[in-house]
Structure formats: structure tokens, C-alpha cells
PDB file of N, CA and C in Angstrom:
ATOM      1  N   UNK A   1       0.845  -1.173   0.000  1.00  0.00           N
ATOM      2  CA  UNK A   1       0.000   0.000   0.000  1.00  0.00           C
ATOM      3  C   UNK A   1       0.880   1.222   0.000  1.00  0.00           C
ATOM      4  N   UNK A   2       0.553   2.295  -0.987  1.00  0.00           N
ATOM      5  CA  UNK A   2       1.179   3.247  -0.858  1.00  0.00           C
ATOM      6  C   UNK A   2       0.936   4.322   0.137  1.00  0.00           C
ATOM      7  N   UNK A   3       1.914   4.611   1.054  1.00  0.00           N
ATOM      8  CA  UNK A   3       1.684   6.387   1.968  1.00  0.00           C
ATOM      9  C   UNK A   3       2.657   7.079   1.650  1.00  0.00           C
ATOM     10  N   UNK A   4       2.064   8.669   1.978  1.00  0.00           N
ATOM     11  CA  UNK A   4       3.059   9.845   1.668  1.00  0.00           C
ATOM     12  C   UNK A   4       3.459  10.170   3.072  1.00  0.00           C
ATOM     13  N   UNK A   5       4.579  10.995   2.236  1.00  0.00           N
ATOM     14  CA  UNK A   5       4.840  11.907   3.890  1.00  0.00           C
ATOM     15  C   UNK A   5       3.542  12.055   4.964  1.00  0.00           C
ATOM     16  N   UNK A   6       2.721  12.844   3.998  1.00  0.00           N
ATOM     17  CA  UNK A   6       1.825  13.910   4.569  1.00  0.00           C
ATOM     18  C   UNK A   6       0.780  12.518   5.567  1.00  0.00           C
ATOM     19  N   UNK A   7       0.968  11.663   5.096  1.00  0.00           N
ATOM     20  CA  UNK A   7      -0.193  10.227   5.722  1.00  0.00           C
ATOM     21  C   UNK A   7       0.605  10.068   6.873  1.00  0.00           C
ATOM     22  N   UNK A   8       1.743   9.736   6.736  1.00  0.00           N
ATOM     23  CA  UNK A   8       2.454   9.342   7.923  1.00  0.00           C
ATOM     24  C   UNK A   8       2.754  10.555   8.952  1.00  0.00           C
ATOM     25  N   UNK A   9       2.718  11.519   8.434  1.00  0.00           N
ATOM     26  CA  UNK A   9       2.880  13.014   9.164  1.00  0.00           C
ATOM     27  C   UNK A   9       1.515  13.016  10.493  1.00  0.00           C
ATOM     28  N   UNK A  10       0.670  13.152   9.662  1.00  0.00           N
ATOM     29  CA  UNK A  10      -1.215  12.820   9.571  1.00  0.00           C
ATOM     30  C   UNK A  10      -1.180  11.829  10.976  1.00  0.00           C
ATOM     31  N   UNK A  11      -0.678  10.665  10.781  1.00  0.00           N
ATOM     32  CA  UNK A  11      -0.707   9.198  11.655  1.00  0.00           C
ATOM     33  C   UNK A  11      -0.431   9.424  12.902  1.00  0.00           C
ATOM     34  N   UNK A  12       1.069  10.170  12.913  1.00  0.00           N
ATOM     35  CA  UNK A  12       1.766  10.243  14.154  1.00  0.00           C
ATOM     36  C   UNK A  12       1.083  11.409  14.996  1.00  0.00           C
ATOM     37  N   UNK A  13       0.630  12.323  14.126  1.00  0.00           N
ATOM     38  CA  UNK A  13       0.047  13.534  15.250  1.00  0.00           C
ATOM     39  C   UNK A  13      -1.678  13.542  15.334  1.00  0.00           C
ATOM     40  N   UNK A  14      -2.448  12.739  15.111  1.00  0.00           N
ATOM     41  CA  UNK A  14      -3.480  12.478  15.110  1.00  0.00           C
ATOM     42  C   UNK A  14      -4.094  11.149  15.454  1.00  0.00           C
ATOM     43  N   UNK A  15      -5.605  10.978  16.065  1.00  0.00           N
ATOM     44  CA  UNK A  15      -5.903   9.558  16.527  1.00  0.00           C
ATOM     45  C   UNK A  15      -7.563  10.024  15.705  1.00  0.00           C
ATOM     46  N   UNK A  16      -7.243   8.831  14.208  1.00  0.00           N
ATOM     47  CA  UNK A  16      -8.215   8.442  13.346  1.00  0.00           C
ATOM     48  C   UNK A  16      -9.183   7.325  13.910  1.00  0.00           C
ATOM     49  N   UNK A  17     -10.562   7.693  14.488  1.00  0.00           N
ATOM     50  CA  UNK A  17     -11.499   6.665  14.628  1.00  0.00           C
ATOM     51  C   UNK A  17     -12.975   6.926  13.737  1.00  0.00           C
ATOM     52  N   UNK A  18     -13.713   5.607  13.128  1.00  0.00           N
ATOM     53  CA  UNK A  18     -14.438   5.838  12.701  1.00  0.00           C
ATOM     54  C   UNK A  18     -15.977   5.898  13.199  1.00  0.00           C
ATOM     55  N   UNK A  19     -17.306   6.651  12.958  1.00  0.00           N
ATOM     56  CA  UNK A  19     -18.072   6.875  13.543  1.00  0.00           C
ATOM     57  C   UNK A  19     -19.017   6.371  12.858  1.00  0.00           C
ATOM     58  N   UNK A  20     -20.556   5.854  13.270  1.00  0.00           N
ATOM     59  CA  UNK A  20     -21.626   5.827  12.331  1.00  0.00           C
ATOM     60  C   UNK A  20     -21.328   3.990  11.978  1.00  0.00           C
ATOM     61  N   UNK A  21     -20.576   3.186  12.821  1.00  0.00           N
ATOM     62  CA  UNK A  21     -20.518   1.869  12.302  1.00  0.00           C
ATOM     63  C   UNK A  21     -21.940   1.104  13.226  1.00  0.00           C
ATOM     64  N   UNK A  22     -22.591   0.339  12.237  1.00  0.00           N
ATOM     65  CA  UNK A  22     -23.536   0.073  12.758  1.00  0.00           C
ATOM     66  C   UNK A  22     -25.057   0.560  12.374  1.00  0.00           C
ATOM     67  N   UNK A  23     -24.676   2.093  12.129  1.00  0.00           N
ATOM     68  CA  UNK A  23     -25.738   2.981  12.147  1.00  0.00           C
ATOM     69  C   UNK A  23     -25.953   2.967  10.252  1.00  0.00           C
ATOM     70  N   UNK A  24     -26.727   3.945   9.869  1.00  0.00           N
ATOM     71  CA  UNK A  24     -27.526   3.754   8.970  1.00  0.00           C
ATOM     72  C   UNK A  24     -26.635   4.370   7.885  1.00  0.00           C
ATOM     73  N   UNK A  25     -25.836   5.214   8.670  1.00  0.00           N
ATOM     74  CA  UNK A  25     -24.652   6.438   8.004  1.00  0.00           C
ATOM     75  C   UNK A  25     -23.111   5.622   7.879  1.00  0.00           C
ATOM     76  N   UNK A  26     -22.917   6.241   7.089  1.00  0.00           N
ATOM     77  CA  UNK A  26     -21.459   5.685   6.244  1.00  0.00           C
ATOM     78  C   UNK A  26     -20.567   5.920   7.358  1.00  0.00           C
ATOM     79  N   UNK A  27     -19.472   5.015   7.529  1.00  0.00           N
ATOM     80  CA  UNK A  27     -18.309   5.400   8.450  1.00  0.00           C
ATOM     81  C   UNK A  27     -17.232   5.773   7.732  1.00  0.00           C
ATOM     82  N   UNK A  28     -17.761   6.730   8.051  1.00  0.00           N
ATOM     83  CA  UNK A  28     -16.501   8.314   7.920  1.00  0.00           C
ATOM     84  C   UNK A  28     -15.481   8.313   9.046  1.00  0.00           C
ATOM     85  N   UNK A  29     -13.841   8.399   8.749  1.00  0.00           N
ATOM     86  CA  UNK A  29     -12.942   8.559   9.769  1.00  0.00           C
ATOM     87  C   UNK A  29     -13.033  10.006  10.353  1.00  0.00           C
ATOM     88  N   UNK A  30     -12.985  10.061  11.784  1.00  0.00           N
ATOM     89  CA  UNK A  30     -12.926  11.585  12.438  1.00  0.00           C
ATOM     90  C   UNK A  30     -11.850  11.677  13.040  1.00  0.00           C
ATOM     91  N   UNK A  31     -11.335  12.652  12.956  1.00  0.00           N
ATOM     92  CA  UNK A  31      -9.720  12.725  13.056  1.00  0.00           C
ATOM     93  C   UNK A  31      -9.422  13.681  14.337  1.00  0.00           C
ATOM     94  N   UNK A  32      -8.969  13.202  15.719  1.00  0.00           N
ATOM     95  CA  UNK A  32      -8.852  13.941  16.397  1.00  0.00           C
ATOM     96  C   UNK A  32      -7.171  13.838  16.717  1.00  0.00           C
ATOM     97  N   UNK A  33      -7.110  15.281  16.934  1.00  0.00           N
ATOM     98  CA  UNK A  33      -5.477  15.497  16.867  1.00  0.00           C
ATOM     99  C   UNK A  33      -5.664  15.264  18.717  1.00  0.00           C
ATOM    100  N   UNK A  34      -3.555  14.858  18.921  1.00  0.00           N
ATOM    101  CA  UNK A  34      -3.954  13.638  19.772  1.00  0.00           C
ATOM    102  C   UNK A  34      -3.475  14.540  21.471  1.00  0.00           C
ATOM    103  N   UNK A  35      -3.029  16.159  21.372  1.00  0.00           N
ATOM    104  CA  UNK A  35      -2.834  16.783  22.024  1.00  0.00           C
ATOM    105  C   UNK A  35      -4.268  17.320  22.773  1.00  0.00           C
ATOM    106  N   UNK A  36      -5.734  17.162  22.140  1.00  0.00           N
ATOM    107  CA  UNK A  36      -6.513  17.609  22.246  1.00  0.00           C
ATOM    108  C   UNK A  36      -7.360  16.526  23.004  1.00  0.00           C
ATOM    109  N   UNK A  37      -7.110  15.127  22.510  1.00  0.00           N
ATOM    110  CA  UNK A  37      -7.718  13.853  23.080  1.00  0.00           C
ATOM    111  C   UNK A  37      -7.335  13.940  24.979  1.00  0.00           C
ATOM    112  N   UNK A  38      -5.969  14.318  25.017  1.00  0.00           N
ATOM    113  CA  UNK A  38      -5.473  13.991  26.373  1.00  0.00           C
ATOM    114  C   UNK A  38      -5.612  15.268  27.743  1.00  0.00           C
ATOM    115  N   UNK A  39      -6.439  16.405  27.054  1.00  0.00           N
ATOM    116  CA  UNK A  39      -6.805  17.143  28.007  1.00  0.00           C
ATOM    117  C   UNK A  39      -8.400  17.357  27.474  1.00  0.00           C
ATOM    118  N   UNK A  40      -8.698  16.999  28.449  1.00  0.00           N
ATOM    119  CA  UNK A  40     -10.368  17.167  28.663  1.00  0.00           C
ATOM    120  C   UNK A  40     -11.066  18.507  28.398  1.00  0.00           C
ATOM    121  N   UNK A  41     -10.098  19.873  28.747  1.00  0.00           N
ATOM    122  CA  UNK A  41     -11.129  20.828  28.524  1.00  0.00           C
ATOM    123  C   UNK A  41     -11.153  21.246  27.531  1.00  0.00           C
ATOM    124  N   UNK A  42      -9.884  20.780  26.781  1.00  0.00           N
ATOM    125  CA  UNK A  42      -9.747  21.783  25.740  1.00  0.00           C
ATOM    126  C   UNK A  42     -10.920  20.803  24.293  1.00  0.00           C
ATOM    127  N   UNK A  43     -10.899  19.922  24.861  1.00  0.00           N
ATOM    128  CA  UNK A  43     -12.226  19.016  23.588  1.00  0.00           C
ATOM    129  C   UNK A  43     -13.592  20.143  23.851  1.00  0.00           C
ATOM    130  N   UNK A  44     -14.609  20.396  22.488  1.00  0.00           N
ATOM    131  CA  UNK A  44     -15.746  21.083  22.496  1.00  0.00           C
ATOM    132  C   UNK A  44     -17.010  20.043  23.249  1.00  0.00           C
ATOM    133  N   UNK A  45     -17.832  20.473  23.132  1.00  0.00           N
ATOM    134  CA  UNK A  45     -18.993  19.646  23.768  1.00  0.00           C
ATOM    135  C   UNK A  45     -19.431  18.523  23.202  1.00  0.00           C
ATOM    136  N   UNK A  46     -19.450  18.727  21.272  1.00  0.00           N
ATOM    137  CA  UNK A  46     -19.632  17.809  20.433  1.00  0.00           C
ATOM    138  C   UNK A  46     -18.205  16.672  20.901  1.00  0.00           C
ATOM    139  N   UNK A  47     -17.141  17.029  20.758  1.00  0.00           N
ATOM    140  CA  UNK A  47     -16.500  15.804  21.127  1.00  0.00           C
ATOM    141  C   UNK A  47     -16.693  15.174  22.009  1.00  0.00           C
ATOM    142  N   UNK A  48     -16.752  15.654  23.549  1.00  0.00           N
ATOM    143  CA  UNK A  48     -16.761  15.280  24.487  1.00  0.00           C
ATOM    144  C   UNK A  48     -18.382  13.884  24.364  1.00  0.00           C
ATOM    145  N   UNK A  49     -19.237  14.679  23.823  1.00  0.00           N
ATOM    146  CA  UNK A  49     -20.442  14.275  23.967  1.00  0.00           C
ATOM    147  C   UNK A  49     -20.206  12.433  22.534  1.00  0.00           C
ATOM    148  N   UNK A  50     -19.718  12.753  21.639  1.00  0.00           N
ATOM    149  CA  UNK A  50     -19.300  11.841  20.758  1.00  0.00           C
ATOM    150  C   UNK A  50     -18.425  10.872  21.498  1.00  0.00           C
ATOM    151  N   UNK A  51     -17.217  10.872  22.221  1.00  0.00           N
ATOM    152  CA  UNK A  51     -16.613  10.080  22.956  1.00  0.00           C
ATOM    153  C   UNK A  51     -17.140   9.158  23.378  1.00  0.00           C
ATOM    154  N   UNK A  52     -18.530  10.119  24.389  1.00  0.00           N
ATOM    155  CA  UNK A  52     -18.930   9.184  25.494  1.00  0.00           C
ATOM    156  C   UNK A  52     -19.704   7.938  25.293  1.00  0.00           C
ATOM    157  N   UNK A  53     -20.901   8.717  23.773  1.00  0.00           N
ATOM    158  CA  UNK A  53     -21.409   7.511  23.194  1.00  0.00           C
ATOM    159  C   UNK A  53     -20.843   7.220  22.327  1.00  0.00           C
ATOM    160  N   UNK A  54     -19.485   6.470  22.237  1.00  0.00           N
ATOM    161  CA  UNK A  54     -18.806   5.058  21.685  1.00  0.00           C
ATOM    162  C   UNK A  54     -18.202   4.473  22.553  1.00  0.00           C
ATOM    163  N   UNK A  55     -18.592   4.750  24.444  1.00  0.00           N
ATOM    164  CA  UNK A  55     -18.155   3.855  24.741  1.00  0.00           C
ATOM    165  C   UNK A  55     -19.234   2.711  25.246  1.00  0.00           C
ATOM    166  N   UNK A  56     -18.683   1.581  25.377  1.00  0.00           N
ATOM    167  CA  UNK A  56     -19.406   0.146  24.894  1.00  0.00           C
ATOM    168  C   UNK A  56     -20.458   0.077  26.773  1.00  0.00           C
ATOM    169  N   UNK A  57     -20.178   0.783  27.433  1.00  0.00           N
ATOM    170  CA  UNK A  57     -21.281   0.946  28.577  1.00  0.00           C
ATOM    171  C   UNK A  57     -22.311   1.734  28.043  1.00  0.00           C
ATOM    172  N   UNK A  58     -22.236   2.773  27.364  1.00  0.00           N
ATOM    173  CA  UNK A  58     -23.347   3.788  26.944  1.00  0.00           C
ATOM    174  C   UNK A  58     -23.746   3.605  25.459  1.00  0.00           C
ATOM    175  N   UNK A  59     -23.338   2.345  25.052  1.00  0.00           N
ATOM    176  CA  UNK A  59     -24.031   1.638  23.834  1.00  0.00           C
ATOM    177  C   UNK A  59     -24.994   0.689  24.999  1.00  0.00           C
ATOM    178  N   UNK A  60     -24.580   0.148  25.200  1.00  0.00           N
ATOM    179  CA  UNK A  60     -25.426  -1.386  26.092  1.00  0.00           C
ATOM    180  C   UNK A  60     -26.177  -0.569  26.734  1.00  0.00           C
ATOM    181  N   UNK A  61     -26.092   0.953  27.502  1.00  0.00           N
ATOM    182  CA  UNK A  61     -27.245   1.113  28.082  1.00  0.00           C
ATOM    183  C   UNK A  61     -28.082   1.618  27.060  1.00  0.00           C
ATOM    184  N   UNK A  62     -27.741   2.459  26.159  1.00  0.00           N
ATOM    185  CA  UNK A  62     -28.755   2.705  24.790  1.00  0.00           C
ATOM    186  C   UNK A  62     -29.609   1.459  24.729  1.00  0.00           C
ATOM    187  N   UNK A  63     -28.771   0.286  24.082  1.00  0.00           N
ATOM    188  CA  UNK A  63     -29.882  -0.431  23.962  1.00  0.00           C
ATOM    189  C   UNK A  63     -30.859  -1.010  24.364  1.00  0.00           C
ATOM    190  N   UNK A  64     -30.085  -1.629  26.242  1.00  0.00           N
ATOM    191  CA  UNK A  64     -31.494  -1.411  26.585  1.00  0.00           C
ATOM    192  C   UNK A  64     -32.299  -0.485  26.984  1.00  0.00           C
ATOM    193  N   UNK A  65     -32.244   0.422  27.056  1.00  0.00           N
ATOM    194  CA  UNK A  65     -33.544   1.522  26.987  1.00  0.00           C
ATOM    195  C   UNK A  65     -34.466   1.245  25.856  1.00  0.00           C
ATOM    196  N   UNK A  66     -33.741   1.530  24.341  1.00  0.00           N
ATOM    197  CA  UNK A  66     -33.932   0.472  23.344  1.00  0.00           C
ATOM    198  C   UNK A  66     -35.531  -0.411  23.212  1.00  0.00           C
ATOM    199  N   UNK A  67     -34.672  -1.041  23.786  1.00  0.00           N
ATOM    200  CA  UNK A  67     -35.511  -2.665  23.415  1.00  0.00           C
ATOM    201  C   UNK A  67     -36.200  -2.518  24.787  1.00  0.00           C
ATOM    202  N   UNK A  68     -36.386  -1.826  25.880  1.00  0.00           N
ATOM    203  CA  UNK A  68     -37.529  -1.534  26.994  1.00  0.00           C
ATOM    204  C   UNK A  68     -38.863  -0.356  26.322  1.00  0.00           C
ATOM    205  N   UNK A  69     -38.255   0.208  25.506  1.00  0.00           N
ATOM    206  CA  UNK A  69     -38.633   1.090  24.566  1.00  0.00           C
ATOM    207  C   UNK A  69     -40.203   0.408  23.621  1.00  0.00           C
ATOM    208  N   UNK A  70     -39.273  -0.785  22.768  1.00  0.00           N
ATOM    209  CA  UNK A  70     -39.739  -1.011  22.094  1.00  0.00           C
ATOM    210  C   UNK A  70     -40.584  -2.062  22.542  1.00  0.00           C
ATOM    211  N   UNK A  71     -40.232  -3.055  23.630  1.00  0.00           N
ATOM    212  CA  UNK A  71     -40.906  -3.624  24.773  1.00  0.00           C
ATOM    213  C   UNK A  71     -42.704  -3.163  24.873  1.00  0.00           C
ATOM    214  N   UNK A  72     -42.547  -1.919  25.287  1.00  0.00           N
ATOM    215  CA  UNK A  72     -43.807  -1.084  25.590  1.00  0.00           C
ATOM    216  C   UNK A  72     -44.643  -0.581  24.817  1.00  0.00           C
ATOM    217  N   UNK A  73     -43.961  -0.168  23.031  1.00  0.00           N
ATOM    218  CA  UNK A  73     -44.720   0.440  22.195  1.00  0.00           C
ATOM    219  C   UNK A  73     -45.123  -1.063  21.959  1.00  0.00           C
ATOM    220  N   UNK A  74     -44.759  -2.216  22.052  1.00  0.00           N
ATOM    221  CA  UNK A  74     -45.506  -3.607  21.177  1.00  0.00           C
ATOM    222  C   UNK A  74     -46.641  -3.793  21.792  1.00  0.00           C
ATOM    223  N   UNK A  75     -46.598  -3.530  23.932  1.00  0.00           N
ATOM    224  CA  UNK A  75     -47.437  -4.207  24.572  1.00  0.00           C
ATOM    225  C   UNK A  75     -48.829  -3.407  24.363  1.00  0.00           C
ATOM    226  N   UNK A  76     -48.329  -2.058  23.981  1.00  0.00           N
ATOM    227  CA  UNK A  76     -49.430  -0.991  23.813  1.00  0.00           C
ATOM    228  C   UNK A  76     -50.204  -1.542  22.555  1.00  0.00           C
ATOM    229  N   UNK A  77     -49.533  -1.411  21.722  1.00  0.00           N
ATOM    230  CA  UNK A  77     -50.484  -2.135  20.306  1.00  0.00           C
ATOM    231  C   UNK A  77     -51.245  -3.181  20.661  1.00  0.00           C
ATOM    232  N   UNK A  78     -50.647  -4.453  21.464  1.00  0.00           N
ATOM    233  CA  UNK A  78     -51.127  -5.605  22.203  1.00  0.00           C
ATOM    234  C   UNK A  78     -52.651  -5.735  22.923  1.00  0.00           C
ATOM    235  N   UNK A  79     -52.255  -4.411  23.857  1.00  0.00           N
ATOM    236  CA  UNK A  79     -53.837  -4.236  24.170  1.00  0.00           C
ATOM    237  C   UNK A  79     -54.437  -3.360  23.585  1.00  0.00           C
ATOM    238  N   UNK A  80     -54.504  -2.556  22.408  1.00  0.00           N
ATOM    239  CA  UNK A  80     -55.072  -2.036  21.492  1.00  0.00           C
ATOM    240  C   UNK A  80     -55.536  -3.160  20.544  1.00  0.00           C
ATOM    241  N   UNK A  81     -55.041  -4.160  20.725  1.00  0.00           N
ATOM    242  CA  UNK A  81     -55.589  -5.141  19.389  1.00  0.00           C
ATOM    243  C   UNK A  81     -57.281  -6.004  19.944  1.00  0.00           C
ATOM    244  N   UNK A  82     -56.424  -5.495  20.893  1.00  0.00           N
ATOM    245  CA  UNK A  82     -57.290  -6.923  22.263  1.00  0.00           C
ATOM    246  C   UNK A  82     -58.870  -5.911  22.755  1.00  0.00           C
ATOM    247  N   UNK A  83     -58.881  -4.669  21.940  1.00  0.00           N
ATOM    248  CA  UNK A  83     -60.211  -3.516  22.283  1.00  0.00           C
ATOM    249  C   UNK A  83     -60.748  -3.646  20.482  1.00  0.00           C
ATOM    250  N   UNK A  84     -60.331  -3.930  19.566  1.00  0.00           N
ATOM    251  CA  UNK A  84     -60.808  -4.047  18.562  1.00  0.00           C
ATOM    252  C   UNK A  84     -61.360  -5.528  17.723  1.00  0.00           C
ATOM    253  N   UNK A  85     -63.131  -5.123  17.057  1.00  0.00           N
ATOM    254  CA  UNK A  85     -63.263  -6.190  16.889  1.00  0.00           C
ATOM    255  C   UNK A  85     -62.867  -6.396  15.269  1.00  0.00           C
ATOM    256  N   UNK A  86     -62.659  -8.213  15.111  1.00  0.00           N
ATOM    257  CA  UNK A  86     -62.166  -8.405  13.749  1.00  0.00           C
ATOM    258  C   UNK A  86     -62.778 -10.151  13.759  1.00  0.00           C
ATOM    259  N   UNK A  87     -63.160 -10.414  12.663  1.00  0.00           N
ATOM    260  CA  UNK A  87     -62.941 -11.707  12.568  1.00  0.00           C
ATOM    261  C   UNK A  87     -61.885 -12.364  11.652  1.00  0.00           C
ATOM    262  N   UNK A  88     -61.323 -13.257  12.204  1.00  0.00           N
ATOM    263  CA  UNK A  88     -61.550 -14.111  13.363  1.00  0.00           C
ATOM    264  C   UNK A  88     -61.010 -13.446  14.484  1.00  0.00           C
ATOM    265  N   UNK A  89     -61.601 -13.546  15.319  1.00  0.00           N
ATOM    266  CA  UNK A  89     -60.838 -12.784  16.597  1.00  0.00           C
ATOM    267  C   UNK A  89     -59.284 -12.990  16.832  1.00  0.00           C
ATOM    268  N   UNK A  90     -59.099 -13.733  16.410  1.00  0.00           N
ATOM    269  CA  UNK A  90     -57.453 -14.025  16.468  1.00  0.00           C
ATOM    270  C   UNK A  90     -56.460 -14.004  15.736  1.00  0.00           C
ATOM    271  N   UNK A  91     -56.893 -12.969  14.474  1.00  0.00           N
ATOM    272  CA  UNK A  91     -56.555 -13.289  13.152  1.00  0.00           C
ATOM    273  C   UNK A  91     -55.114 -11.879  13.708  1.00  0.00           C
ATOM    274  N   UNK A  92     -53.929 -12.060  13.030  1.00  0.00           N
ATOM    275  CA  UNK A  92     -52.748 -11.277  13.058  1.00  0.00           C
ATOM    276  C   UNK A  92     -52.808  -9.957  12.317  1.00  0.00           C
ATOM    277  N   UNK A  93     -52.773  -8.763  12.901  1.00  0.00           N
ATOM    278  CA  UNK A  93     -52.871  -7.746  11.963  1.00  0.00           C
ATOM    279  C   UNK A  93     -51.348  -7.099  12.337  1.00  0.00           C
ATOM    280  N   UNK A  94     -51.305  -6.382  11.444  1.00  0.00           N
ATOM    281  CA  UNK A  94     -49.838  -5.254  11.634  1.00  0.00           C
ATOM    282  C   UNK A  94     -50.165  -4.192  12.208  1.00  0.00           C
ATOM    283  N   UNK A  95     -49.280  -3.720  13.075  1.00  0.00           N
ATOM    284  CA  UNK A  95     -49.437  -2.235  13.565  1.00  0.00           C
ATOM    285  C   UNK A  95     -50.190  -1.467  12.566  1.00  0.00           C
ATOM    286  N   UNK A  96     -50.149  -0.818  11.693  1.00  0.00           N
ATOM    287  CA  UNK A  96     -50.484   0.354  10.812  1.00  0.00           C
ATOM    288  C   UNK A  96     -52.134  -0.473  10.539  1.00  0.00           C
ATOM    289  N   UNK A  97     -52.137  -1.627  10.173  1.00  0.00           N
ATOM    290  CA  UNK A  97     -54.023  -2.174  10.436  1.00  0.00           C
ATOM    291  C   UNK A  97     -54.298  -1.691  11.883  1.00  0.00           C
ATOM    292  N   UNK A  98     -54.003  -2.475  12.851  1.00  0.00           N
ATOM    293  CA  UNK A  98     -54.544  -1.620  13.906  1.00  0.00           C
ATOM    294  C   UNK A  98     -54.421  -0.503  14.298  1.00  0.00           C
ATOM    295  N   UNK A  99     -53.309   0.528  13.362  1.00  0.00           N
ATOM    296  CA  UNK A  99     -54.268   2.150  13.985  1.00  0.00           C
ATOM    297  C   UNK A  99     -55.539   2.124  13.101  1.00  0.00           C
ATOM    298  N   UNK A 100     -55.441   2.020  11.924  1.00  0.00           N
ATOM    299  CA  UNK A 100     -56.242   2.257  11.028  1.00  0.00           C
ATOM    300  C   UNK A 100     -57.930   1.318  11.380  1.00  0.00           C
ATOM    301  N   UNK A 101     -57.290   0.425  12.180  1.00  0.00           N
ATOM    302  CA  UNK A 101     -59.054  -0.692  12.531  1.00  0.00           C
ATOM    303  C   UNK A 101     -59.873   0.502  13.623  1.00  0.00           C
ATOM    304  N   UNK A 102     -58.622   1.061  14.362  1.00  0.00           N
ATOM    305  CA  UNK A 102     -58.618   1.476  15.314  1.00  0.00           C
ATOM    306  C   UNK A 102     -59.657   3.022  15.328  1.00  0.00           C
ATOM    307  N   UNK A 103     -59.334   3.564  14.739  1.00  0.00           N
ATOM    308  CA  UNK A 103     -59.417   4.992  13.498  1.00  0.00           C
ATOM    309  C   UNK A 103     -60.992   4.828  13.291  1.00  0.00           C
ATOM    310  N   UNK A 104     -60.913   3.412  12.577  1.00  0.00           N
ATOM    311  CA  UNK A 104     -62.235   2.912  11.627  1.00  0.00           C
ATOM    312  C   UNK A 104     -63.634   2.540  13.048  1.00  0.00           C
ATOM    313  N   UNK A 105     -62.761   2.644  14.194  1.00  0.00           N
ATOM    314  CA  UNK A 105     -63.593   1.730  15.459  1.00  0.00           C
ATOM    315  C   UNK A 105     -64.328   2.679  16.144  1.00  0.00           C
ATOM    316  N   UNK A 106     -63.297   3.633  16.092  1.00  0.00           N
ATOM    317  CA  UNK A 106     -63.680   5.064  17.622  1.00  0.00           C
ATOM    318  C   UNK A 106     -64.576   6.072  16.278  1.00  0.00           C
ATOM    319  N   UNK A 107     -64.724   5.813  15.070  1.00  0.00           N
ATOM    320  CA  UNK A 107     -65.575   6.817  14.029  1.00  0.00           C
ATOM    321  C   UNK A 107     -66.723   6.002  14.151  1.00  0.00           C
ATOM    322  N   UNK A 108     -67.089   4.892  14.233  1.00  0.00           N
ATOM    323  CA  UNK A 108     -68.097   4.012  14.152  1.00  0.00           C
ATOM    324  C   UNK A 108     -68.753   4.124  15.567  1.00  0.00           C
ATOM    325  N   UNK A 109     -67.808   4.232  16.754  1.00  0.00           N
ATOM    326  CA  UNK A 109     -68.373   4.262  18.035  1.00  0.00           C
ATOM    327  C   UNK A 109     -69.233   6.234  17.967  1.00  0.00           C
ATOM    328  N   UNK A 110     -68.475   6.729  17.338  1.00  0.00           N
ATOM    329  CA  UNK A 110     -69.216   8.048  17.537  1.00  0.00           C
ATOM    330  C   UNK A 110     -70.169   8.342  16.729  1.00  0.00           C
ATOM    331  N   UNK A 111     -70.159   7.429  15.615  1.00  0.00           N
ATOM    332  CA  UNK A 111     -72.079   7.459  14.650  1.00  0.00           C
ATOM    333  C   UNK A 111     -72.994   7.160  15.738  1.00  0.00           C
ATOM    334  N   UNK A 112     -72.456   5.501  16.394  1.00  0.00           N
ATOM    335  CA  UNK A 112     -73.821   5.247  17.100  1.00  0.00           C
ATOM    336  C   UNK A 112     -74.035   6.257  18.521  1.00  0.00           C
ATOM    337  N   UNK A 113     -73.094   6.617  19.228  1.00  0.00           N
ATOM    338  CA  UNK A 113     -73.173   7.563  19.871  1.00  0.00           C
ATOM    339  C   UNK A 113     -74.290   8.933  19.558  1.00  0.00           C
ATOM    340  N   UNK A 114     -73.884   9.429  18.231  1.00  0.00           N
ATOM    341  CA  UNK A 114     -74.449  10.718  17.834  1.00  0.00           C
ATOM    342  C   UNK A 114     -75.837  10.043  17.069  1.00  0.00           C
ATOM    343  N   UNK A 115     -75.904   8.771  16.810  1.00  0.00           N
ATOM    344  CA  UNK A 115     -77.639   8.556  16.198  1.00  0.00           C
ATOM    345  C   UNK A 115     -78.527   8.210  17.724  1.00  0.00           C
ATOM    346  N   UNK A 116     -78.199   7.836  18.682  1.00  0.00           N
ATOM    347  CA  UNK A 116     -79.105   7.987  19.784  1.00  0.00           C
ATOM    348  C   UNK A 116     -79.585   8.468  19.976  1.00  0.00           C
TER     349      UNK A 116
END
């Protein structure tokens, strides 16, 4: 592989890590020069704040928040499914059917409401 001066110049006075692995966004190298890494104040807020989430405690707690997150939006649909009628009563719908059954349920509850 070929390097220039200027790469190896680049190498020694800088600490190249990449960001966005995992995520939806391309990993792009971010280049922090390495006088700036080893004193804390002189990093901006964005760094400081970037640091913290790549480290592998404040990934694992992301996720589970995460997946407690997503835990709750399922159980909610769950008993939203379980207030709407369908036949067969047990038949599998997708989220976006049950807002929409849902939508179709509480407009129907307010006809017979308002024809009384």
C-alpha cells in the first residue's frame, strides 16, 4: 500500500477513529489530533459528547432503553388489538391495520353515539 509523507505526518500527530458503524450512516474517519484527546477541557462539547457515546457501557445502556422502549410500544399495540373487533378474533394484523381498525372503530363508536 502506498503512503506519503503527509499520511504518515497525519498518523503520528493524530488519533483516526471511525463513527456511524452500525448505524444507517457511512463510516466516515474523524480525526482527532492527539494533544486535544489527552486534556479534557480543551475538547468542544460535540466531542466530548461523541466520545462518550462510543463507549461500549453507553451503547449497552442505549440499547437497553432500546428494546424496553420497544418492549412497551408492542405491549401498547397488544392491548389495542385486544379492544378491537375483527374476525376471526385471532386473526394477526400489523401495527399500521390496527391504527387504522382502530381509526375505523372510535368513528363508528361516535355514529352510534351521535344517532341515539
Amino acid at each position: 500500500m502506498w503512503t506519503s509523507n503527509l499520511d504518515l505526518e497525519l498518523e503520528d500527530s493524530c488519533d483516526v477513529t471511525t463513527s456511524g458503524i452500525g448505524s444507517h450512516e457511512s463510516a466516515s474517519p474523524t480525526v482527532y489530533p492527539l494533544d486535544r484527546k489527552k486534556s479534557g477541557a480543551a475538547l468542544s462539547r460535540e466531542e466530548r459528547r461523541r466520545r462518550r457515546r462510543a463507549t461500549q457501557k453507553y451503547r449497552l445502556a442505549h440499547a437497553t432503553r432500546e428494546r424496553v422502549r420497544v418492549e412497551a410500544f408492542n405491549t401498547a399495540f397488544s392491548e389495542l388489538r385486544k379492544l378491537l373487533p375483527t374476525l376471526p378474533p385471532d386473526k394477526k394484523l400489523s401495527k399500521i391495520e390496527i391504527l387504522k381498525l382502530a381509526v375505523c372503530y372510535i368513528a363508528y363508536l361516535n355514529h352510534v353515539l351521535g344517532s341515539t
